[in-house]
PDB file of N, CA and C in Angstrom:
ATOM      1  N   UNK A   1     166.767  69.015 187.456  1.00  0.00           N
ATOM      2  CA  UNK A   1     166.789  67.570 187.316  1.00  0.00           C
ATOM      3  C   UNK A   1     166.778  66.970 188.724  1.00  0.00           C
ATOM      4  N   UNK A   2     165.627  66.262 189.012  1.00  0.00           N
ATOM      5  CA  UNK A   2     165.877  65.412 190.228  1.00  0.00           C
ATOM      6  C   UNK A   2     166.280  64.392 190.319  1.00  0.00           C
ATOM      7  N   UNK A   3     166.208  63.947 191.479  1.00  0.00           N
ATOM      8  CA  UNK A   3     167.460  62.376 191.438  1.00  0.00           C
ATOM      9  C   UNK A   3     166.944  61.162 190.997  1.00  0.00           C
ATOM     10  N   UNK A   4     165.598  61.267 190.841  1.00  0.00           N
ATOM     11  CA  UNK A   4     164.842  60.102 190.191  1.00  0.00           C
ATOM     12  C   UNK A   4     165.660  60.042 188.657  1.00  0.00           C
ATOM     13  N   UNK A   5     165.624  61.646 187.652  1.00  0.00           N
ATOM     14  CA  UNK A   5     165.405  61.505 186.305  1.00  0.00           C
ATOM     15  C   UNK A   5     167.154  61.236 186.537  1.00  0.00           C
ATOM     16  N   UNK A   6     168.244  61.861 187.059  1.00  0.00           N
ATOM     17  CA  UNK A   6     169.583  61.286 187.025  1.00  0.00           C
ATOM     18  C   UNK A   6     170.189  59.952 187.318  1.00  0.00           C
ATOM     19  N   UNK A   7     169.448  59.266 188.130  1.00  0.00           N
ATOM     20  CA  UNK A   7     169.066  58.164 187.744  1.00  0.00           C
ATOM     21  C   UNK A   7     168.880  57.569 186.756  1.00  0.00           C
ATOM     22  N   UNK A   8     168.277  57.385 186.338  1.00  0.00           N
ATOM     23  CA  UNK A   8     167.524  56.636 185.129  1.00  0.00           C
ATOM     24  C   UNK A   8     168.697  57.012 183.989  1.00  0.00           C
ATOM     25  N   UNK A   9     168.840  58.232 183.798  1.00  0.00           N
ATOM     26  CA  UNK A   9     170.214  58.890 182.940  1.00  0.00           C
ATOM     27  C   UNK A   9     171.159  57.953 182.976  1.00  0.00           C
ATOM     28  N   UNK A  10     171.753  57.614 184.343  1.00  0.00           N
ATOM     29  CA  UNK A  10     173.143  56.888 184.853  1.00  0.00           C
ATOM     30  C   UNK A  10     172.926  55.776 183.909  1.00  0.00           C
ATOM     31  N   UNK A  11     171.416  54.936 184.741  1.00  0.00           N
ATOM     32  CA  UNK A  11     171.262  53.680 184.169  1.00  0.00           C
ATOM     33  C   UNK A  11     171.454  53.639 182.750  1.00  0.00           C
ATOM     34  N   UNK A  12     170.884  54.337 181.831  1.00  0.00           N
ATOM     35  CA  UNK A  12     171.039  54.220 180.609  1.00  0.00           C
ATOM     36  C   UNK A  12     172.131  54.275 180.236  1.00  0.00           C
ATOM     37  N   UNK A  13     173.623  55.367 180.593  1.00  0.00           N
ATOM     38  CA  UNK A  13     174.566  55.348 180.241  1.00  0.00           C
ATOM     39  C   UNK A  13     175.370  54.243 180.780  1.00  0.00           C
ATOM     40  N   UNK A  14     175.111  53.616 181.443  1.00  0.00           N
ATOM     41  CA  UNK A  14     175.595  52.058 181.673  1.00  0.00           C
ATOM     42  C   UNK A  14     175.610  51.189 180.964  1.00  0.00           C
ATOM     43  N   UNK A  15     173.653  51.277 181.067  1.00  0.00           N
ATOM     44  CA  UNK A  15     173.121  49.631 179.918  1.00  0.00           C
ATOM     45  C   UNK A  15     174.058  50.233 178.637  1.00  0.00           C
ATOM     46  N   UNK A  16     174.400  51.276 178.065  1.00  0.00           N
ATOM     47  CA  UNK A  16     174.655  51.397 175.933  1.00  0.00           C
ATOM     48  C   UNK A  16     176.741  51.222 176.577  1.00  0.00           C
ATOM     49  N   UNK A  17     177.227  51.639 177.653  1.00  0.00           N
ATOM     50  CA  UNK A  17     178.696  51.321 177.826  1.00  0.00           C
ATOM     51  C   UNK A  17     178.439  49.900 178.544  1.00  0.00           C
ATOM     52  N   UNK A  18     177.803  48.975 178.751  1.00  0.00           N
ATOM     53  CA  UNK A  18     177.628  47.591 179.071  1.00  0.00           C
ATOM     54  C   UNK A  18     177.316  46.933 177.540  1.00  0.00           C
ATOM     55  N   UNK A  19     176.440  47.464 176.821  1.00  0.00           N
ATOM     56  CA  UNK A  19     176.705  46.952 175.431  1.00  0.00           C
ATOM     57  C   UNK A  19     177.871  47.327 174.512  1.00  0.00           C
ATOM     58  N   UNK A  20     178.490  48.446 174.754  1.00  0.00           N
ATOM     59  CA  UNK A  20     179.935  48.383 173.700  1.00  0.00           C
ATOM     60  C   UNK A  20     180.649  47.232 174.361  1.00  0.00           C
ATOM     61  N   UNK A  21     180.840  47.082 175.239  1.00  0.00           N
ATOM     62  CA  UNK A  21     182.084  46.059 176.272  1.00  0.00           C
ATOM     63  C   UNK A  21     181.709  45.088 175.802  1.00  0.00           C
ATOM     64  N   UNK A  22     180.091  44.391 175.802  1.00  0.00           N
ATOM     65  CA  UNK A  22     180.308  43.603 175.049  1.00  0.00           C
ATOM     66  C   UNK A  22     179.951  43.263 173.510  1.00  0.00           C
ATOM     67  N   UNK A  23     180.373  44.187 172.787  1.00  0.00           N
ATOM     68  CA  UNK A  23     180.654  44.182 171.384  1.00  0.00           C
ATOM     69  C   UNK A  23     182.538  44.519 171.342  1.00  0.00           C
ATOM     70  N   UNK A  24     183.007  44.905 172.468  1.00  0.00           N
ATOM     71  CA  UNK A  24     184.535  44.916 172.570  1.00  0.00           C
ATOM     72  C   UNK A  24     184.935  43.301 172.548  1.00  0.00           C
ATOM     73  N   UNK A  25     184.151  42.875 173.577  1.00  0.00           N
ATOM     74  CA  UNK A  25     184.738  41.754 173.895  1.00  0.00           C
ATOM     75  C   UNK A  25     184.370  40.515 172.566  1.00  0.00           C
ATOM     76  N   UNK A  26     183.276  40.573 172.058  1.00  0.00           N
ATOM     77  CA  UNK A  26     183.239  39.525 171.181  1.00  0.00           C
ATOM     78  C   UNK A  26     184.060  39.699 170.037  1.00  0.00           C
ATOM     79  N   UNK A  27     184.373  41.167 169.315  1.00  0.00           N
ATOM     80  CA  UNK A  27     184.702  41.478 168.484  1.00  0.00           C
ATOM     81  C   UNK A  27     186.187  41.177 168.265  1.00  0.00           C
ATOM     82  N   UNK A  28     186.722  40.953 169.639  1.00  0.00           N
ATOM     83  CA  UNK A  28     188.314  40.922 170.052  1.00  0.00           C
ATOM     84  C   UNK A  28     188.712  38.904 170.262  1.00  0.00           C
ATOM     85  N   UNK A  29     187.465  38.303 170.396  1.00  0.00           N
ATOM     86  CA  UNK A  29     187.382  36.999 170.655  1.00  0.00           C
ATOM     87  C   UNK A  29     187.878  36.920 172.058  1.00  0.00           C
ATOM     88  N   UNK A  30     187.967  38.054 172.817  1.00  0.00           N
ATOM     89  CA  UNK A  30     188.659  37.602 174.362  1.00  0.00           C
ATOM     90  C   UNK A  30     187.260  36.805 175.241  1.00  0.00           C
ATOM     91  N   UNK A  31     186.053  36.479 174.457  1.00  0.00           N
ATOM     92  CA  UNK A  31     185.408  35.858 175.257  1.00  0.00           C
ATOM     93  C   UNK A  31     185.169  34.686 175.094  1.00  0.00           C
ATOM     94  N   UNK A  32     184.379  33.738 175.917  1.00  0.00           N
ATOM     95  CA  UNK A  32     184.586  32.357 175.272  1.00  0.00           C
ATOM     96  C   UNK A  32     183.502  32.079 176.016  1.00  0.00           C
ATOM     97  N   UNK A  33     182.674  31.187 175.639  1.00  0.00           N
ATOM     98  CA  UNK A  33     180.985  30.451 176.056  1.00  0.00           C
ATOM     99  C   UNK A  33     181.907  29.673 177.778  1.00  0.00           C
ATOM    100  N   UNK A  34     180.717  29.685 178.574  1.00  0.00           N
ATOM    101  CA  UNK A  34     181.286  28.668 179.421  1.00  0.00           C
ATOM    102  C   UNK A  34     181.019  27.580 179.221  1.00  0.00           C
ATOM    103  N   UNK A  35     181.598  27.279 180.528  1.00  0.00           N
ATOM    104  CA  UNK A  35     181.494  25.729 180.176  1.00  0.00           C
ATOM    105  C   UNK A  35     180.857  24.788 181.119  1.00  0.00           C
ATOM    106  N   UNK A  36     179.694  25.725 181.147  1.00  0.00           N
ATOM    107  CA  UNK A  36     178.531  25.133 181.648  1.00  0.00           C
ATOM    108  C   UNK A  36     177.429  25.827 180.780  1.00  0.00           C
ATOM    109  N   UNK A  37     176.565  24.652 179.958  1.00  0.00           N
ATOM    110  CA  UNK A  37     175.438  25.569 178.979  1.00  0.00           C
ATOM    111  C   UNK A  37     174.799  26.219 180.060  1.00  0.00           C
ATOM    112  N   UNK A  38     174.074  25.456 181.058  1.00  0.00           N
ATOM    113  CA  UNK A  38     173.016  25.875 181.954  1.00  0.00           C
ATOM    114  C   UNK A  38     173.224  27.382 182.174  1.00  0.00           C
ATOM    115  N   UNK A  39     174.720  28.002 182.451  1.00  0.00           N
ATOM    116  CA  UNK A  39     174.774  28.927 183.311  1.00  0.00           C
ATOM    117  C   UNK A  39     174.169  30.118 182.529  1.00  0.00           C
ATOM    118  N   UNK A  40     174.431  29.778 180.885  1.00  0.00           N
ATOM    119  CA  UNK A  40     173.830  30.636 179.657  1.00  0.00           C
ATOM    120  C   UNK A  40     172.364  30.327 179.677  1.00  0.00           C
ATOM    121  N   UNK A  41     172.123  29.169 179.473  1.00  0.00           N
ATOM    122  CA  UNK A  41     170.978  29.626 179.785  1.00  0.00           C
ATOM    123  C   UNK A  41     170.065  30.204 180.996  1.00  0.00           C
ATOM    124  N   UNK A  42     170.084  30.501 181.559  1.00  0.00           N
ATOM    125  CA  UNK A  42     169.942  30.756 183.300  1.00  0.00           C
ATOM    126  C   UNK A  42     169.721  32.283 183.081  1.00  0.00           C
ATOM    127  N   UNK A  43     170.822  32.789 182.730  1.00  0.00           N
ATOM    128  CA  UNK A  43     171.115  34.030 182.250  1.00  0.00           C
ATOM    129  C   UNK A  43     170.234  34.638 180.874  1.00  0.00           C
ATOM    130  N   UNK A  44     170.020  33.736 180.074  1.00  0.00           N
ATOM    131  CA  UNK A  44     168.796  34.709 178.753  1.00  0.00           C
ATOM    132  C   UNK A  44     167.089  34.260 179.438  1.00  0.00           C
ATOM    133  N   UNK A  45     167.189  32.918 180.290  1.00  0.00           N
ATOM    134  CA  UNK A  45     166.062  32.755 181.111  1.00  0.00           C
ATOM    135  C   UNK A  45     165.610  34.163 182.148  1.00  0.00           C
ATOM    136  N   UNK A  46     166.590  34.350 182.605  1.00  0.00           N
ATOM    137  CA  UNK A  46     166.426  35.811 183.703  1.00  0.00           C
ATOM    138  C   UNK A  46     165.969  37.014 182.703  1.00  0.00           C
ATOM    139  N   UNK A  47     166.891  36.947 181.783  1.00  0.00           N
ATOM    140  CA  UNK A  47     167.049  38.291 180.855  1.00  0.00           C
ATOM    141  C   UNK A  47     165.181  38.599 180.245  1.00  0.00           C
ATOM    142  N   UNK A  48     164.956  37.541 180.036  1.00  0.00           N
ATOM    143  CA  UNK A  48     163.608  37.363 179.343  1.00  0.00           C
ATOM    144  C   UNK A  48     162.214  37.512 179.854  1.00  0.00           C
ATOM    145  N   UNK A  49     162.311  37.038 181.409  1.00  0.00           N
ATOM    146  CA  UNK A  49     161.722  37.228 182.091  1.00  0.00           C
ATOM    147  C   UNK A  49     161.618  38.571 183.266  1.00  0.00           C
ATOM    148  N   UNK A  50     162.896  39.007 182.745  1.00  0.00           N
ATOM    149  CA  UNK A  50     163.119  40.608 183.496  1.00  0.00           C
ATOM    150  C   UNK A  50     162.248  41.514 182.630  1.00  0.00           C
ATOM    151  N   UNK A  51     162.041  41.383 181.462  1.00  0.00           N
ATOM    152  CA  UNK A  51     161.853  41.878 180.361  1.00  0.00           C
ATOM    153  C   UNK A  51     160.062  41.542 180.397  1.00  0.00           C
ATOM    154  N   UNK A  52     159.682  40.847 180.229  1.00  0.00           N
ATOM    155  CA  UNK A  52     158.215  40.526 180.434  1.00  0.00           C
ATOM    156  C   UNK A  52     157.691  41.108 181.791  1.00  0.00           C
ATOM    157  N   UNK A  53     158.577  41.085 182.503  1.00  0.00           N
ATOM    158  CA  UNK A  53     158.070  41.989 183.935  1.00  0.00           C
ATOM    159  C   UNK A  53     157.670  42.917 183.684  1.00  0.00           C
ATOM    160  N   UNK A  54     158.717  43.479 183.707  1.00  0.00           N
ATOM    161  CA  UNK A  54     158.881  45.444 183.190  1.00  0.00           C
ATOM    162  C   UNK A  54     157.985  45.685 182.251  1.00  0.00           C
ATOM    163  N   UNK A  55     157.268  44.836 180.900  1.00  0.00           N
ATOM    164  CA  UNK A  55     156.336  45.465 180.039  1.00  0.00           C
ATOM    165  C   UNK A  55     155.093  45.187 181.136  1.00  0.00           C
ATOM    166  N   UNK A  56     154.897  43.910 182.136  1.00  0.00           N
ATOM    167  CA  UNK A  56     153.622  44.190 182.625  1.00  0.00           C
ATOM    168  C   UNK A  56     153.170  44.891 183.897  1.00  0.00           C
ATOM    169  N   UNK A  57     154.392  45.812 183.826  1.00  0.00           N
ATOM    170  CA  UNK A  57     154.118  46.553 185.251  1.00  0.00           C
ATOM    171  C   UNK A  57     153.402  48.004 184.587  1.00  0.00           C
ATOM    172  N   UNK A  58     152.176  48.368 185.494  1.00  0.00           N
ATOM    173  CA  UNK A  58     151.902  49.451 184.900  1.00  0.00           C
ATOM    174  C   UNK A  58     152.682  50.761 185.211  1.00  0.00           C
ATOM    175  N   UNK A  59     152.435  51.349 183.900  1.00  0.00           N
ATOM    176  CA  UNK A  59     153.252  52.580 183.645  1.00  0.00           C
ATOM    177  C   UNK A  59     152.000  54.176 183.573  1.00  0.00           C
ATOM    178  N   UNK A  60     152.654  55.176 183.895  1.00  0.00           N
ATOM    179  CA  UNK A  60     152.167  56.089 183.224  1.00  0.00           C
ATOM    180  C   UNK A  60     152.009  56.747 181.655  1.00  0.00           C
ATOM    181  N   UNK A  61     150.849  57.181 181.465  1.00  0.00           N
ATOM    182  CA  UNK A  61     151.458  57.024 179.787  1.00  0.00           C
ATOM    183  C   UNK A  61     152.643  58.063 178.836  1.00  0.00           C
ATOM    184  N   UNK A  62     152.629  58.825 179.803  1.00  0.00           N
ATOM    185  CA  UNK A  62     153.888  59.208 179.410  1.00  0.00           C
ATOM    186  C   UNK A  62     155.570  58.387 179.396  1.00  0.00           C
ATOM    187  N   UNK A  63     155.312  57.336 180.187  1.00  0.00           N
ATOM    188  CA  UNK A  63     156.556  56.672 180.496  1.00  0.00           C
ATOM    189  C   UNK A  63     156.526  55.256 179.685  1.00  0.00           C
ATOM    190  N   UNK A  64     155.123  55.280 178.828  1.00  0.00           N
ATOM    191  CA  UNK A  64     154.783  53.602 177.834  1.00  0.00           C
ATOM    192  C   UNK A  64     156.333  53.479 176.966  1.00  0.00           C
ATOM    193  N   UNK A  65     156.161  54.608 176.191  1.00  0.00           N
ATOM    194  CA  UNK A  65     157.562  54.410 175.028  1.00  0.00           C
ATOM    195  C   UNK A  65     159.281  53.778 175.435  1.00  0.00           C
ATOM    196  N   UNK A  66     159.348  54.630 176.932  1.00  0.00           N
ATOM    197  CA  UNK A  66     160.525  54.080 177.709  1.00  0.00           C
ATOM    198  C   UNK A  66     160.704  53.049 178.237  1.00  0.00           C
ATOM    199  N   UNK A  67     159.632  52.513 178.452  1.00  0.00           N
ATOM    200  CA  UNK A  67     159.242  51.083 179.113  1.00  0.00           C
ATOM    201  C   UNK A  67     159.168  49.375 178.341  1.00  0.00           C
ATOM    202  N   UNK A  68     158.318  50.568 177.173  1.00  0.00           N
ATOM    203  CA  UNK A  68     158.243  49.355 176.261  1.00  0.00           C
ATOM    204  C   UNK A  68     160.281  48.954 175.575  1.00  0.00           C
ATOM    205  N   UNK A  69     160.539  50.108 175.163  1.00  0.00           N
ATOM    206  CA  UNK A  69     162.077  49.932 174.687  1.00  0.00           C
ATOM    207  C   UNK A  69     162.792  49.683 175.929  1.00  0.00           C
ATOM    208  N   UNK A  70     162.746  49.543 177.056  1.00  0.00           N
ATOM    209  CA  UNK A  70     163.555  48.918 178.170  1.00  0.00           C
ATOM    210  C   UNK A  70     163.125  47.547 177.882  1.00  0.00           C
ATOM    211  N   UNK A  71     162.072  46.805 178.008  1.00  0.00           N
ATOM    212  CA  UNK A  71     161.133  45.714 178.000  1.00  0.00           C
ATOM    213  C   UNK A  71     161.794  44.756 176.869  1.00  0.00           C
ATOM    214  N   UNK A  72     161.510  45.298 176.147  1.00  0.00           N
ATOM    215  CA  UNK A  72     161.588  44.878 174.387  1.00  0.00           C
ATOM    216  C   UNK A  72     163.561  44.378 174.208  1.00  0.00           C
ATOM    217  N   UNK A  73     164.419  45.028 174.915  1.00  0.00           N
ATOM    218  CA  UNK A  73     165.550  45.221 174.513  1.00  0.00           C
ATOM    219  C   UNK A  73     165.986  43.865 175.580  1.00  0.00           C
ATOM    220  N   UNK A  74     165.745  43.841 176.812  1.00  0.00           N
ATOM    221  CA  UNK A  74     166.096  42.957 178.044  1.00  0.00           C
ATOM    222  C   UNK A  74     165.367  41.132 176.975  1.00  0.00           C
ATOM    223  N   UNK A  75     163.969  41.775 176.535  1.00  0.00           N
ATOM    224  CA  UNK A  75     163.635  40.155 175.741  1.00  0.00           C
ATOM    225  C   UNK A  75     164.773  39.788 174.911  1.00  0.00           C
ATOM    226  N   UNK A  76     164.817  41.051 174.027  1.00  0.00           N
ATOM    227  CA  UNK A  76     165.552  40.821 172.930  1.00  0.00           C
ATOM    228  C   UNK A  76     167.236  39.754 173.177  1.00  0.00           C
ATOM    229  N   UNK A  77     167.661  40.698 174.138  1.00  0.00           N
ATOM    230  CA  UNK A  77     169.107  40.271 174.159  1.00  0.00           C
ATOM    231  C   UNK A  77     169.047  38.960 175.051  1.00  0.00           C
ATOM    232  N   UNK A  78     167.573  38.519 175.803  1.00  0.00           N
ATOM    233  CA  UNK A  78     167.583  37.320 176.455  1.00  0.00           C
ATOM    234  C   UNK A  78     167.820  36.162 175.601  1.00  0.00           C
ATOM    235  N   UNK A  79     166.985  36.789 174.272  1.00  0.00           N
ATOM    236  CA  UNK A  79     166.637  35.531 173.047  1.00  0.00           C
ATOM    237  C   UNK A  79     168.046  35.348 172.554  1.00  0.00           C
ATOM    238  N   UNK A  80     168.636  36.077 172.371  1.00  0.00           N
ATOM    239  CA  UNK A  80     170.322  36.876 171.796  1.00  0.00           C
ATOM    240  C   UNK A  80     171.071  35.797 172.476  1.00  0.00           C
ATOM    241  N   UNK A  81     171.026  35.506 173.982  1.00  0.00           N
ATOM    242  CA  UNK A  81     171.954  34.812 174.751  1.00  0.00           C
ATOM    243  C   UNK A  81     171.579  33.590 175.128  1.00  0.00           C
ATOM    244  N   UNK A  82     169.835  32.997 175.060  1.00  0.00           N
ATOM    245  CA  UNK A  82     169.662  31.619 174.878  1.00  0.00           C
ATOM    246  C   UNK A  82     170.057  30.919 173.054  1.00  0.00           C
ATOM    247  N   UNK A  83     170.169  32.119 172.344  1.00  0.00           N
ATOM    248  CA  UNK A  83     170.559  31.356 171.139  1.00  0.00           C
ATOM    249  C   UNK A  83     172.266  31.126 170.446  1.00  0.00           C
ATOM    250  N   UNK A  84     172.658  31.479 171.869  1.00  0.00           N
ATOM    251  CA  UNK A  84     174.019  30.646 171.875  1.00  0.00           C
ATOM    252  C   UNK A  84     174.338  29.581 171.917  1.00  0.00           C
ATOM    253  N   UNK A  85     173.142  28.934 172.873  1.00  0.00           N
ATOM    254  CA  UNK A  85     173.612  27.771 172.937  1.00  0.00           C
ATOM    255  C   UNK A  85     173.280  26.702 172.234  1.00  0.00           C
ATOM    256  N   UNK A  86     172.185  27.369 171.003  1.00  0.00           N
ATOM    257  CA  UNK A  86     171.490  26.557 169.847  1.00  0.00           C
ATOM    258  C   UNK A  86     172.356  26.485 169.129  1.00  0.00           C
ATOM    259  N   UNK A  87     172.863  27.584 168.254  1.00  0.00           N
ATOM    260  CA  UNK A  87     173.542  27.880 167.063  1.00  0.00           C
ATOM    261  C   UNK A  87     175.089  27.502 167.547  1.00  0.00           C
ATOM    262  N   UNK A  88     175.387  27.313 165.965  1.00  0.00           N
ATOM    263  CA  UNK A  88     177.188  26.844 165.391  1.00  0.00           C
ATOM    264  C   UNK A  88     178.017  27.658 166.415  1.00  0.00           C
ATOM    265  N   UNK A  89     179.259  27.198 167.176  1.00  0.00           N
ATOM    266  CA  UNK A  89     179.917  28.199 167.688  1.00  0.00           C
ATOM    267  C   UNK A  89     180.496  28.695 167.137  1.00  0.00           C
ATOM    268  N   UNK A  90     180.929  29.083 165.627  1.00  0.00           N
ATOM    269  CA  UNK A  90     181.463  30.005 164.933  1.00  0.00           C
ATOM    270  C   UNK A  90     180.142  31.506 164.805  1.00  0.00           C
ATOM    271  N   UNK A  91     179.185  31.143 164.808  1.00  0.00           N
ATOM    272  CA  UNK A  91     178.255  32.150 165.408  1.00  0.00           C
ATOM    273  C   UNK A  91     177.536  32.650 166.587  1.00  0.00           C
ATOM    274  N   UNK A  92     178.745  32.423 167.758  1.00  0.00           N
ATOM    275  CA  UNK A  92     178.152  32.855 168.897  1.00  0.00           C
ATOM    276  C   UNK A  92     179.166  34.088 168.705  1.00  0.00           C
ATOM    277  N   UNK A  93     180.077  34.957 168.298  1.00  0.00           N
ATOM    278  CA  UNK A  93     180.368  36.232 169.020  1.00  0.00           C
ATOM    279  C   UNK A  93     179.771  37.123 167.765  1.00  0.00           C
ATOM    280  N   UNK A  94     178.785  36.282 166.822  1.00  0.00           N
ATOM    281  CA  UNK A  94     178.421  37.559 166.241  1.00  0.00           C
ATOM    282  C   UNK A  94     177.010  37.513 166.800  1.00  0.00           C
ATOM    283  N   UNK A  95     176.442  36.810 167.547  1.00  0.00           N
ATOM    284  CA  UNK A  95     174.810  37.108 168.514  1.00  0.00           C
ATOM    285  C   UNK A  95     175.493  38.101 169.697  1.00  0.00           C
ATOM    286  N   UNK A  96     176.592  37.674 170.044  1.00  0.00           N
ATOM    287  CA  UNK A  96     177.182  38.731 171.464  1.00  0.00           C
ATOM    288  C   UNK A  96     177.150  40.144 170.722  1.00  0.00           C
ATOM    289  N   UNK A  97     177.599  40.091 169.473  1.00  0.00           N
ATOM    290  CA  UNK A  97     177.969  41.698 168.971  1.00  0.00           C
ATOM    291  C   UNK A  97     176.598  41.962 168.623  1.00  0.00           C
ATOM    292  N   UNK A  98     175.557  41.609 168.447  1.00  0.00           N
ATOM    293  CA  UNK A  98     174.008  41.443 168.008  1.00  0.00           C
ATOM    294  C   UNK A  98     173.146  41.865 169.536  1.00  0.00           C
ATOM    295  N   UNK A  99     173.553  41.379 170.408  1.00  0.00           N
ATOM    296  CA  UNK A  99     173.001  41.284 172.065  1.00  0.00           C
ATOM    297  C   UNK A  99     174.085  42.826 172.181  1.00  0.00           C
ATOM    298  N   UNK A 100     174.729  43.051 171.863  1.00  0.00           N
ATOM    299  CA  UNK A 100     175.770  44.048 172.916  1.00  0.00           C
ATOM    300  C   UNK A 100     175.228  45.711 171.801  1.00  0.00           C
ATOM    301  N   UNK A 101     174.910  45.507 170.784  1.00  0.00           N
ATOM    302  CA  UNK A 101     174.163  46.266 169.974  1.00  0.00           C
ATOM    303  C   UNK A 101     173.019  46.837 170.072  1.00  0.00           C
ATOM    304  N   UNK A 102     171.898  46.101 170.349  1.00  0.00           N
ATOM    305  CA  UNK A 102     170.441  46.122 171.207  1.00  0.00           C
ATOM    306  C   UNK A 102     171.111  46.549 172.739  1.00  0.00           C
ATOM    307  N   UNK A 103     171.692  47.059 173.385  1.00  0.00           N
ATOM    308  CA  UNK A 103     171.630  47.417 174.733  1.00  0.00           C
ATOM    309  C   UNK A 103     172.339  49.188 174.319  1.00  0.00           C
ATOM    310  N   UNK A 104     173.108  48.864 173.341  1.00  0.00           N
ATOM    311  CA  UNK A 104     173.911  50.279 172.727  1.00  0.00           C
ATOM    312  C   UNK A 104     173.006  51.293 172.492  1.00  0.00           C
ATOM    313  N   UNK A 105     171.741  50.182 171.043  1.00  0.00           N
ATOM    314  CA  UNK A 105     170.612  51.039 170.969  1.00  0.00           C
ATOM    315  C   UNK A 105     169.897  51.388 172.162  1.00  0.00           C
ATOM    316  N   UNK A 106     169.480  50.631 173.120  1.00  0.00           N
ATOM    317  CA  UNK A 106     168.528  51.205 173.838  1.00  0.00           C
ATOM    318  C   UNK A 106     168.838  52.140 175.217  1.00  0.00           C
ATOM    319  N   UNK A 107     170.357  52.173 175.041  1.00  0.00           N
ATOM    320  CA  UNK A 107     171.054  53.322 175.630  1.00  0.00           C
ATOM    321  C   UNK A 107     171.011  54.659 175.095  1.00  0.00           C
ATOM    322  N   UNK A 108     171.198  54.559 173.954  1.00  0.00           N
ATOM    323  CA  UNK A 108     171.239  55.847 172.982  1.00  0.00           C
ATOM    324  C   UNK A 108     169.799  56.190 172.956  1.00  0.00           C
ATOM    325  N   UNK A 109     168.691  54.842 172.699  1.00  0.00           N
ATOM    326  CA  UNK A 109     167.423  55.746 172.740  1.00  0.00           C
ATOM    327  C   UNK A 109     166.567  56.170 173.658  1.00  0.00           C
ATOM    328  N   UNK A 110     167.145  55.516 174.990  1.00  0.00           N
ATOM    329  CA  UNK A 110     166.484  55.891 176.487  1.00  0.00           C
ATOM    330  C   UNK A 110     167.128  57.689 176.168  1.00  0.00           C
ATOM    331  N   UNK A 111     168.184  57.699 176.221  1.00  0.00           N
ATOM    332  CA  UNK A 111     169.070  59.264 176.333  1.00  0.00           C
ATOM    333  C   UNK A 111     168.182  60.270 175.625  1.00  0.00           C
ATOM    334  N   UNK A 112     168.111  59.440 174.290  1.00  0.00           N
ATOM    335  CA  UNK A 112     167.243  60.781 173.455  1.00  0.00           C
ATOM    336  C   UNK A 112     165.999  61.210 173.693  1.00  0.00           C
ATOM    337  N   UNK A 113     165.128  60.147 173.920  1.00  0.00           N
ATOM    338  CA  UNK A 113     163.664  59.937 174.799  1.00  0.00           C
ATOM    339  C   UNK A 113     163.641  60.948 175.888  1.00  0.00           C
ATOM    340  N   UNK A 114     164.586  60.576 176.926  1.00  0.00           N
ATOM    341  CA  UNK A 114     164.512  61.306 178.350  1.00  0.00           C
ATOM    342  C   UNK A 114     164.867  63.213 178.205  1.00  0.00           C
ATOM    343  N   UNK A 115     166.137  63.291 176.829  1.00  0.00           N
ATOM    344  CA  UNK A 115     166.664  64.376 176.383  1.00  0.00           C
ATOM    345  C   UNK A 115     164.724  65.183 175.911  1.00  0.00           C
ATOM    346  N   UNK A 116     164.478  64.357 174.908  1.00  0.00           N
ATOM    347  CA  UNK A 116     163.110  64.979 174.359  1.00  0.00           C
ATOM    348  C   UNK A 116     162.146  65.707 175.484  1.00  0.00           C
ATOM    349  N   UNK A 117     162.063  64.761 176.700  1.00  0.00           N
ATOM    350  CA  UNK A 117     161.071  64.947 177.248  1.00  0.00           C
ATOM    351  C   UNK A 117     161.219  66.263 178.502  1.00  0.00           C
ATOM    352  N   UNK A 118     162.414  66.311 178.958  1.00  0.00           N
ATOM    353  CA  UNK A 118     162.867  67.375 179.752  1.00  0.00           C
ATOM    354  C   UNK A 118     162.793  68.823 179.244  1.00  0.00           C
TER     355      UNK A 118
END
């Protein structure tokens, strides 16, 4: 294993323990929207556009499947965290447990992907 593919390993086991924390945290109510919308949105603005990057950077085709589910998951949870500030606040910590879920999955499926391919 070189330090490129342990890498990428780390990262993944981050992004899916960065999504339990926050499915800890909504699930526990210890979190709370700020109190500034902008700053939320700012944040699913970045998320979304990190995400549209990464699908249009070219890839090798062995690396499309990992890319696209990195891509796909960063949109996803962008849409996840600008639609906080649409929706009822009795339904913002179940989009956080929804956003913190999609990063769980795409932790678990970067792992299995990278597991497959080695």
């Amino acid at each position: 294993m070189n330090t490129a593919n342990l890498f990428r390993v780390l990262s993944e086991f981050i992004v899916l323990l960065l999504g339990a924390l926050l499915i800890l945290l909504a699930v526990t109510g210890r979190i709370g929207l700020p109190g500034s919308p902008m700053a939320l949105a700012l944040v699913g603005v970045v998320l979304i556009y990190w995400g549209v990057r990464a699908l249009a950077r070219k890839q090798a085709e062995s690396e499309h499947t990992p890319a696209l589910i990195r891509a796909g998951s960063l949109v996803l949870v962008g849409i996840l965290v600008l639609a906080v500030r649409v929706v009822p606040v009795r339904y913002a910590d179940l989009l956080l447990e929804l956003a913190g879920g999609v990063l769980v999955l795409r932790g678990l499926a970067g792992g299995v992907l990278f597991a497959r391919r080695s």
